[in-house]
Each structure stands twice: as C-alpha cells, then as structure tokens.
N, C-alpha and C. Protein backbone atom coordinates (compact mmCIF):
# COMPACT_ATOMS: atom_id res chain seq x y z
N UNK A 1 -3.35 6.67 -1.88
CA UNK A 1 -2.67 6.09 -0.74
C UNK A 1 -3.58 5.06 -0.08
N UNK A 2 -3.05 3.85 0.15
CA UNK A 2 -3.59 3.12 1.03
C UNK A 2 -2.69 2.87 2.61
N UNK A 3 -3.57 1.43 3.12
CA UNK A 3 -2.35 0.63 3.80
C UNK A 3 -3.42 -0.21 4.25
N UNK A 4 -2.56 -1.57 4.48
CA UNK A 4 -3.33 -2.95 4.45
C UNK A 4 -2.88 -3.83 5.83
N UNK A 5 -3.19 -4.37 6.50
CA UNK A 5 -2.70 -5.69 7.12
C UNK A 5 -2.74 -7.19 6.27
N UNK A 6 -1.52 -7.49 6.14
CA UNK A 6 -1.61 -8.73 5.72
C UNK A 6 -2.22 -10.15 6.42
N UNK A 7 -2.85 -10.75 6.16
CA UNK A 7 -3.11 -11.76 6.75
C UNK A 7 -2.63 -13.18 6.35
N UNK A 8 -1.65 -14.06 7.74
CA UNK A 8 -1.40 -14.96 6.88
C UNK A 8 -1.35 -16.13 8.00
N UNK A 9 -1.94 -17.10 7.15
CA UNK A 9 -2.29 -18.37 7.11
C UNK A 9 -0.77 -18.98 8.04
N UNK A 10 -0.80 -19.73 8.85
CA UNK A 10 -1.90 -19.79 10.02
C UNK A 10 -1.30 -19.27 11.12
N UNK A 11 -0.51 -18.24 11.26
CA UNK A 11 -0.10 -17.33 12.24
C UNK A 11 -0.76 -16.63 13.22
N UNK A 12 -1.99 -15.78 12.13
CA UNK A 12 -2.98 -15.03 12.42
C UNK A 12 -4.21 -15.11 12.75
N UNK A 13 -4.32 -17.02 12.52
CA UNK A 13 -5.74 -17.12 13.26
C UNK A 13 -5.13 -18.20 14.94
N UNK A 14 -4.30 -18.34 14.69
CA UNK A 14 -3.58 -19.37 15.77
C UNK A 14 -3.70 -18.73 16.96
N UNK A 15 -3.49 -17.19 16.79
CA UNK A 15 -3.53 -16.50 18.01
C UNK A 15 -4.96 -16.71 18.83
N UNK A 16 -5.82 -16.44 18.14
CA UNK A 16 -7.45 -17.00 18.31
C UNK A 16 -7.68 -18.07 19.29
N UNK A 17 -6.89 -18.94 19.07
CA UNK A 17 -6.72 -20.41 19.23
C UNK A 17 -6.58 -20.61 20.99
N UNK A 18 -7.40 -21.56 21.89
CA UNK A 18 -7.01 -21.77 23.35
C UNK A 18 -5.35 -21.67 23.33
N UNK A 19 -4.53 -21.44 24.48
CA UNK A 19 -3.21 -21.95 24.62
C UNK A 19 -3.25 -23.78 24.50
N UNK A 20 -4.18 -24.05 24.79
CA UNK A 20 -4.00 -25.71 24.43
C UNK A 20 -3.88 -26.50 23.14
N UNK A 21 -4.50 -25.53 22.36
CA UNK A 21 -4.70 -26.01 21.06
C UNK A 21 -3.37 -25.02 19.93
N UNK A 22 -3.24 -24.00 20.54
CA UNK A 22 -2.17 -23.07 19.50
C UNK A 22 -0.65 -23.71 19.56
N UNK A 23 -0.51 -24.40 20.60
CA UNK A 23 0.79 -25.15 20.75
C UNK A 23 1.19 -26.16 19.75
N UNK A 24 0.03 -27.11 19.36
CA UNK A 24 -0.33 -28.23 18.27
C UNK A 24 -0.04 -27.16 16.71
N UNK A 25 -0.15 -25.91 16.87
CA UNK A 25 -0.24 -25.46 15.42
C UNK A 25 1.18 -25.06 14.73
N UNK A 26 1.61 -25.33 13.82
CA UNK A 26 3.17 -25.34 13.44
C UNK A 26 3.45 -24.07 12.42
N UNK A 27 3.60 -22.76 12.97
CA UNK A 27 3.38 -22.01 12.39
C UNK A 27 3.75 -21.71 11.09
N UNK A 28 2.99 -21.06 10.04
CA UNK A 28 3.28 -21.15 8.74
C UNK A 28 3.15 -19.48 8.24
N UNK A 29 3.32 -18.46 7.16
CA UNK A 29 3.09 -17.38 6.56
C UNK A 29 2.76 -17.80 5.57
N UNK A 30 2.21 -17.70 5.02
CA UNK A 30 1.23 -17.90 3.82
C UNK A 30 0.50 -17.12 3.71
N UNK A 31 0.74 -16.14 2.92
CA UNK A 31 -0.27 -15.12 3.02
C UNK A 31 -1.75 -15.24 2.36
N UNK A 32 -2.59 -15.06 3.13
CA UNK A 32 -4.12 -15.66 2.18
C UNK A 32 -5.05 -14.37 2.24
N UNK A 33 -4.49 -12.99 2.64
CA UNK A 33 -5.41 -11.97 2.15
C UNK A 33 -4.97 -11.04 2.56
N UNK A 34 -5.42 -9.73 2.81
CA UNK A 34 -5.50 -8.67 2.88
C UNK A 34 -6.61 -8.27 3.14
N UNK A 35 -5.99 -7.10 4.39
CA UNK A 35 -7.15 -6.27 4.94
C UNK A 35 -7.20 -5.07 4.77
N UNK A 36 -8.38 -4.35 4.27
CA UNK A 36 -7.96 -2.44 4.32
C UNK A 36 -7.49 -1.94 5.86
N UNK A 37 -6.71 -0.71 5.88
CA UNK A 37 -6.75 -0.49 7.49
C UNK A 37 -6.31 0.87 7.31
N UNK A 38 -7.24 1.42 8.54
CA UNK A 38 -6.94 2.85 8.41
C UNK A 38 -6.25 3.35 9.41
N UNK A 39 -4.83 3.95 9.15
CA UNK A 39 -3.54 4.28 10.15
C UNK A 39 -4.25 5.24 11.03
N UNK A 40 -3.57 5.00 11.97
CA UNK A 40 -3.71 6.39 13.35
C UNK A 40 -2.94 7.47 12.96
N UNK A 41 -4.25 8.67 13.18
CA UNK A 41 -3.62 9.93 12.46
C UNK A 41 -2.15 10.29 13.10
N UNK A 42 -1.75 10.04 13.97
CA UNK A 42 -0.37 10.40 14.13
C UNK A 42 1.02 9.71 13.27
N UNK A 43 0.74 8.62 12.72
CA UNK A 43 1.46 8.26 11.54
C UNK A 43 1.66 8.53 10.35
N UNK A 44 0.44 9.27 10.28
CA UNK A 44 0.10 10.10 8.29
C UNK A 44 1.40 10.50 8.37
N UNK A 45 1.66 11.47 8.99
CA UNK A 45 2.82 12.32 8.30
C UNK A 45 4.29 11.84 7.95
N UNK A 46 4.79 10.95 9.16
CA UNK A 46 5.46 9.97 8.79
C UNK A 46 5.56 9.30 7.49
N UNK A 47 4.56 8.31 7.84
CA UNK A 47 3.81 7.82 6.04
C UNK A 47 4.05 8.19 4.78
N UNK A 48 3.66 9.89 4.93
CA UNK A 48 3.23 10.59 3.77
C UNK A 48 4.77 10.80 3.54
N UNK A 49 5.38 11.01 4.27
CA UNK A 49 7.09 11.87 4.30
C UNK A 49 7.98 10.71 3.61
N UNK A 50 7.42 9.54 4.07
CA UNK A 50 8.35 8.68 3.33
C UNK A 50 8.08 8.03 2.11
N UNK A 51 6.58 8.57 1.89
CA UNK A 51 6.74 8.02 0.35
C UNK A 51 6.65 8.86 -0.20
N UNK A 52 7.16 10.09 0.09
CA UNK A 52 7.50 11.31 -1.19
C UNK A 52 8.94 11.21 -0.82
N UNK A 53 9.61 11.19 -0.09
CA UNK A 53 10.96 11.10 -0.05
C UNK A 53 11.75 9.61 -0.79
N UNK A 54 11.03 8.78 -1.19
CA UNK A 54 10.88 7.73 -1.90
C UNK A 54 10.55 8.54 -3.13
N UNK A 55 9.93 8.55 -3.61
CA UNK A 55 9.65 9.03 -5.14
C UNK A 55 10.69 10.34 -5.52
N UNK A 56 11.18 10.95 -4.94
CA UNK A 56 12.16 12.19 -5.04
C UNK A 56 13.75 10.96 -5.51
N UNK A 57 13.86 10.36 -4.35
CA UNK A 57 14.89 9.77 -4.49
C UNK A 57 14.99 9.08 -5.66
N UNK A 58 14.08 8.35 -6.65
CA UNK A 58 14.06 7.51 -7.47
C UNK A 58 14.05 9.01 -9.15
N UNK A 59 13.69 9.78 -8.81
CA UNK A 59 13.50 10.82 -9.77
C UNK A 59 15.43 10.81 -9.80
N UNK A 60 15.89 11.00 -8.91
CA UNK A 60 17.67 11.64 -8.48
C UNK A 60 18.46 10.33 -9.15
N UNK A 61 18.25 9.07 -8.40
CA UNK A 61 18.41 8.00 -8.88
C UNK A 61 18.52 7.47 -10.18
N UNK A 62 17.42 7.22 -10.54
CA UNK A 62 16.82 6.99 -12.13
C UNK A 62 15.96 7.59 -12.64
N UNK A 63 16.03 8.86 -13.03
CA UNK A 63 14.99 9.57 -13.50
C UNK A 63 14.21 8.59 -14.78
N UNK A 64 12.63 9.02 -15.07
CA UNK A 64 12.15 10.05 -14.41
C UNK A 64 11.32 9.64 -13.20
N UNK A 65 12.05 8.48 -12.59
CA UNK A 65 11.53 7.85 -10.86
C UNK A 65 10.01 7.31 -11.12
N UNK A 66 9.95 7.48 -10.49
CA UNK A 66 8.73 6.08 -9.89
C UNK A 66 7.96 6.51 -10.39
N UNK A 67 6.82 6.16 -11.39
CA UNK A 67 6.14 7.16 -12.09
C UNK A 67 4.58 6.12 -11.73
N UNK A 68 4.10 5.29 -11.46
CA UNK A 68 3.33 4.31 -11.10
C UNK A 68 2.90 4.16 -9.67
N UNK A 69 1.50 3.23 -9.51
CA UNK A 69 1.65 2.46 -8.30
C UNK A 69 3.19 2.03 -7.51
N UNK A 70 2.94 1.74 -5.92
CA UNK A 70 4.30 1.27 -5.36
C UNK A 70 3.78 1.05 -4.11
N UNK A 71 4.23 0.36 -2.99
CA UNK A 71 3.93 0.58 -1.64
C UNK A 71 5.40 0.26 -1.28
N UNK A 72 5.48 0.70 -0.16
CA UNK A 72 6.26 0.80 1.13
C UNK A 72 6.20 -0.53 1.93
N UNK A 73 6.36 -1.16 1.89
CA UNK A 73 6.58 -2.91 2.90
C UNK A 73 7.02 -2.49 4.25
N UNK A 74 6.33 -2.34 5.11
CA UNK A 74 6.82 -1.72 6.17
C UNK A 74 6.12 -2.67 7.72
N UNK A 75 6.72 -2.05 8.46
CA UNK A 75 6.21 -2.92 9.73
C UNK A 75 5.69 -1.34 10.93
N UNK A 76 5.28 -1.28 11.75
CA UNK A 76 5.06 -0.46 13.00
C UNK A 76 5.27 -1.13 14.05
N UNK A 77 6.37 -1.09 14.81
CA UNK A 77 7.05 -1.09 16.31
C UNK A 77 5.30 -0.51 17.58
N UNK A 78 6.16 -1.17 18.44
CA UNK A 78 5.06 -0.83 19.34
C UNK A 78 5.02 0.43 20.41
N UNK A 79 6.45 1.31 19.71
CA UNK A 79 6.81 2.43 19.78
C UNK A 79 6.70 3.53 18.57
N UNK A 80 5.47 2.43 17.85
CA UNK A 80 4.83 3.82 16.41
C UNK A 80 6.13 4.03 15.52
N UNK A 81 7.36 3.51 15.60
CA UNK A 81 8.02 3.35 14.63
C UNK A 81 7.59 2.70 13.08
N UNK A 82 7.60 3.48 12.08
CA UNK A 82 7.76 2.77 11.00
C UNK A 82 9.18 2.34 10.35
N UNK A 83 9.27 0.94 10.37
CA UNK A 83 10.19 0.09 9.27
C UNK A 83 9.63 0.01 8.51
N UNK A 84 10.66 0.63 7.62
CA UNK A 84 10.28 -0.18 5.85
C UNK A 84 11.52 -0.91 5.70
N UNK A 85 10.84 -2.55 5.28
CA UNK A 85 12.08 -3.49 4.76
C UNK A 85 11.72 -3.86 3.56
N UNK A 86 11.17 -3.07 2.51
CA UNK A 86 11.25 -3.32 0.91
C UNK A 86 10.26 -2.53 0.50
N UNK A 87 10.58 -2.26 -0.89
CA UNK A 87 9.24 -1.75 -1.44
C UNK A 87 8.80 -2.67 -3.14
N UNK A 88 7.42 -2.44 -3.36
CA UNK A 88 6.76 -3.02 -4.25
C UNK A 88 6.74 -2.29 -5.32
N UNK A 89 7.33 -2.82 -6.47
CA UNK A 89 6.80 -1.56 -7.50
C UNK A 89 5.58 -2.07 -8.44
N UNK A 90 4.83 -1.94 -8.12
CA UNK A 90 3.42 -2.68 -8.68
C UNK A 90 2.06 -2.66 -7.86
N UNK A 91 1.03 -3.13 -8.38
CA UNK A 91 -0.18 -2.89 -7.27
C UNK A 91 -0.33 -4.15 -6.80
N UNK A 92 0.00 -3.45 -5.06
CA UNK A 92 -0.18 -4.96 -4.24
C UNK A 92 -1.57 -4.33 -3.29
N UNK A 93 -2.04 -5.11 -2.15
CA UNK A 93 -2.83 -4.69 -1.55
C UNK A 93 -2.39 -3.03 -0.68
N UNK A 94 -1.84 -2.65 -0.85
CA UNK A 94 -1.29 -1.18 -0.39
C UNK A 94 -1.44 -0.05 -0.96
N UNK A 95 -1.29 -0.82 -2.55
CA UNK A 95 -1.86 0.48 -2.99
C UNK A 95 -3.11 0.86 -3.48
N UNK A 96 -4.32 0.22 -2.81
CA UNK A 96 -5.28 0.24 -2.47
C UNK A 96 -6.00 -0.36 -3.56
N UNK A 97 -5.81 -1.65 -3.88
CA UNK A 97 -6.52 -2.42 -5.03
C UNK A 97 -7.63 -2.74 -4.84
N UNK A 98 -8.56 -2.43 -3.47
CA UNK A 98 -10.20 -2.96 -3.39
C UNK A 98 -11.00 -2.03 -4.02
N UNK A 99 -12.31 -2.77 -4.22
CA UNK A 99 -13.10 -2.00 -5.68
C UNK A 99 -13.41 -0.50 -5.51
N UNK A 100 -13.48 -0.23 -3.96
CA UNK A 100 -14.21 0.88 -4.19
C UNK A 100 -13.05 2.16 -3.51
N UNK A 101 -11.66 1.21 -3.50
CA UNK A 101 -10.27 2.40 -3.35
C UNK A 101 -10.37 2.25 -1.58
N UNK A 102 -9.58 3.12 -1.03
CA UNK A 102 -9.26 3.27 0.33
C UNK A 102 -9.95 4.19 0.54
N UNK A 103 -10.16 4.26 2.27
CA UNK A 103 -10.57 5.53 2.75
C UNK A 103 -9.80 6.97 2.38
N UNK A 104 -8.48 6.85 2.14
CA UNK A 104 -7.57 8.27 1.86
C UNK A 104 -8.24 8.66 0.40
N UNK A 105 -8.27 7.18 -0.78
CA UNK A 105 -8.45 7.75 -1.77
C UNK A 105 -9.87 8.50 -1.94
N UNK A 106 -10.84 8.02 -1.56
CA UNK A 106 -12.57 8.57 -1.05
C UNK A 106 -11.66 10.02 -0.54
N UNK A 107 -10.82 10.38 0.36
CA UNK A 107 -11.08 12.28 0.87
C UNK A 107 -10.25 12.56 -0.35
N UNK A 108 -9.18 12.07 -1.24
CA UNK A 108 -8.84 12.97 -2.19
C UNK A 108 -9.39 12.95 -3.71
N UNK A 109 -10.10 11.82 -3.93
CA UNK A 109 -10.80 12.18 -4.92
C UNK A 109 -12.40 13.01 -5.38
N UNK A 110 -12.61 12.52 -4.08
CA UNK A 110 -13.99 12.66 -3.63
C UNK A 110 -15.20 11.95 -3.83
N UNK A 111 -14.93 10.84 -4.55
CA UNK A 111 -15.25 10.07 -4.61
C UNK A 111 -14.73 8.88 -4.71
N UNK A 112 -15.36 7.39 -4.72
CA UNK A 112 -14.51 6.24 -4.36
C UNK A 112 -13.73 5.57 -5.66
N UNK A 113 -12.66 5.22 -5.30
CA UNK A 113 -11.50 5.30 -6.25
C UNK A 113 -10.49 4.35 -6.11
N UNK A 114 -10.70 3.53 -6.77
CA UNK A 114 -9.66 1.69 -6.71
C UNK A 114 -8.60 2.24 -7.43
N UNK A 115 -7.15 1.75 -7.84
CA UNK A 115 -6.06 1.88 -8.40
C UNK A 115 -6.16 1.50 -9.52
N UNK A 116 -7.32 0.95 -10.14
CA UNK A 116 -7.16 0.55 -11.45
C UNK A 116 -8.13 1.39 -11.88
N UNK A 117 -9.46 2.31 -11.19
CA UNK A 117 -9.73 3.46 -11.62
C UNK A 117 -8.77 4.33 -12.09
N UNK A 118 -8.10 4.66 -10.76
CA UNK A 118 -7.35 6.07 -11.29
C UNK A 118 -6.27 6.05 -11.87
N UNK A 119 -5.96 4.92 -12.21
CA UNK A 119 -5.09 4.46 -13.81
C UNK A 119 -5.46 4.87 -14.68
N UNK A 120 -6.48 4.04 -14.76
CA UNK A 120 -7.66 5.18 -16.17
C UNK A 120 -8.05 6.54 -16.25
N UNK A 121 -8.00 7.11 -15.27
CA UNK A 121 -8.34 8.22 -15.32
C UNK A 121 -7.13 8.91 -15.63
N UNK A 122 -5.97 8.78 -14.92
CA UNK A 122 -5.26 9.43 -15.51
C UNK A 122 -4.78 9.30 -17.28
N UNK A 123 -4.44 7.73 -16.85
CA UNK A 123 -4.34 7.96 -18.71
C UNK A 123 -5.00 8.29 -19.75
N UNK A 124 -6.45 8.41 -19.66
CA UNK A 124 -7.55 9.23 -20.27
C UNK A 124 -7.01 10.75 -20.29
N UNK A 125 -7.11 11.14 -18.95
CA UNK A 125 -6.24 12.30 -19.06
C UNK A 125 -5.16 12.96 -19.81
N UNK A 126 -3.96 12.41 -19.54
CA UNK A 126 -2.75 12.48 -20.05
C UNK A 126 -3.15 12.56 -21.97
N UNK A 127 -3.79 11.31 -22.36
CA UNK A 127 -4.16 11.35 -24.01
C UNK A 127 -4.82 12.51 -24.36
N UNK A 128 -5.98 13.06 -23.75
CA UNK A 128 -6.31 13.47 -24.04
C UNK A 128 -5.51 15.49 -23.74
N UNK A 129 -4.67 15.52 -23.04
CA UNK A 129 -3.76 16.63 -23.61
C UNK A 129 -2.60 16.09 -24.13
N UNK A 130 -2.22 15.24 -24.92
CA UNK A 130 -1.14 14.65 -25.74
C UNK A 130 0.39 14.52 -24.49
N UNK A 131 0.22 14.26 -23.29
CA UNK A 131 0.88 13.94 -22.47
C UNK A 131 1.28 12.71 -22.08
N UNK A 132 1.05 11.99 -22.42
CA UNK A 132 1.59 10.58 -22.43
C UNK A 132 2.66 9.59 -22.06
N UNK A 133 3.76 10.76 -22.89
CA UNK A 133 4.98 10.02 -22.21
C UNK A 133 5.53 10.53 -20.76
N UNK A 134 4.48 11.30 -20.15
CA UNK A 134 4.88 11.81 -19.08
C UNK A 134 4.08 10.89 -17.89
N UNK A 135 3.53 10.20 -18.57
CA UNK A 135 2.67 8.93 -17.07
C UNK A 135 2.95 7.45 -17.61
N UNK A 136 4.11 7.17 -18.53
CA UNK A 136 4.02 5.90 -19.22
C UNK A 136 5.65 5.84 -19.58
N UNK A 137 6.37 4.59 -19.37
CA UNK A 137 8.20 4.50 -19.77
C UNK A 137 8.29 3.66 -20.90
C-alpha cells in the first residue's frame, strides 16, 4: 500500500507565488511528479476498506479480479472524506513505485520494499511452488 500527492506543473508552485505575481500565472495540470505521503491514521481504515472492497468486487465481477498492482484515484475533502473518481490498473505512483517502497510497505514487509520488488518476490514464489497461474492471467 502506498499513497502519493501529485504534483502538477504550475498549479502547485503558483500557490508559493506573491498574490502579485500568481495572478500573471495561467494555470496549467501537468503533472511533473509525485510525492510519497503518509495518510493520517484516521483514514487507514477507510483506505484499507475500500481497496479490499474493490478487489472483492472485481473477483464477483470478473473473476479471478484484480490480481496485480492498482490504486484508487481519489481526492480527500476537507471534511476527511475520501472520493475516489477512477482507478489505475497498473503501477502508478500509488502503488508505491519509489526504490525503497512506502512507509506501509517497510511495517509489512519488514523490510524496504518497491512494487517491482515484491513482484519478484512473489513470482519467485508462486514458481517455485508451481502456482503460477494463480498470480499471472
């Protein structure tokens, strides 16, 4: 599990900007990076609830569901609401693509753990008890 702030060009540094000078700036999204960020513990559960209730649904849906990386595209209200207005099925910055993994993935692996580690690891895994088609479509 991760979660990221997007950063984008020039929205996000405009704010920075005097009121004299942010007026001149014509706002654009462009996204030019990503930041790790670590949620306020009162959201985990939320969080956590909706992306297993996401992966259940896609098992019901189209089995055998989401079997990969994915994130949640979501926004937080300034009433700690989470919106989700799409999801990713692939590794974007969410699902924790920096080298040394997210802070969540560091407490559950126990050590530090990028998404393209524990790709490997699992599929090392999986081969090596002849499980395969159970982490791969």
């Amino acid at each position: 599990m991760g979660a990221d702030i997007r950063y984008e060009s020039n929205v996000d540094g405009a704010k920075r900007l005097p009121p004299t000078l942010a007026g001149e700036v014509e706002p654009s999204f462009v996204v030019v990076g990503n930041i790790p960020l670590v949620l306020r513990e009162s959201l985990l559960p939320k969080v956590l609830e909706y992306g297993t209730r996401f992966v259940e649904a896609t098992k019901r849906k189209l089995p055998p569901g989401i079997i990969g990386p994915f994130s949640l595209e979501s926004i937080i209200t300034e009433d700690l609401e989470v919106k989700v207005f799409e999801f990713s099925g692939r590794i974007v910055a969410g699902t924790n693509l920096y080298i040394h993994g997210s802070p969540y993935s560091l407490l559950y692996w126990d050590e530090p753990m990028s998404m393209g580690r524990r790709k490997a690891r699992k599929l090392k895994l999986a081969i090596s008890k002849n499980l395969l088609e159970l982490v791969v479509t």
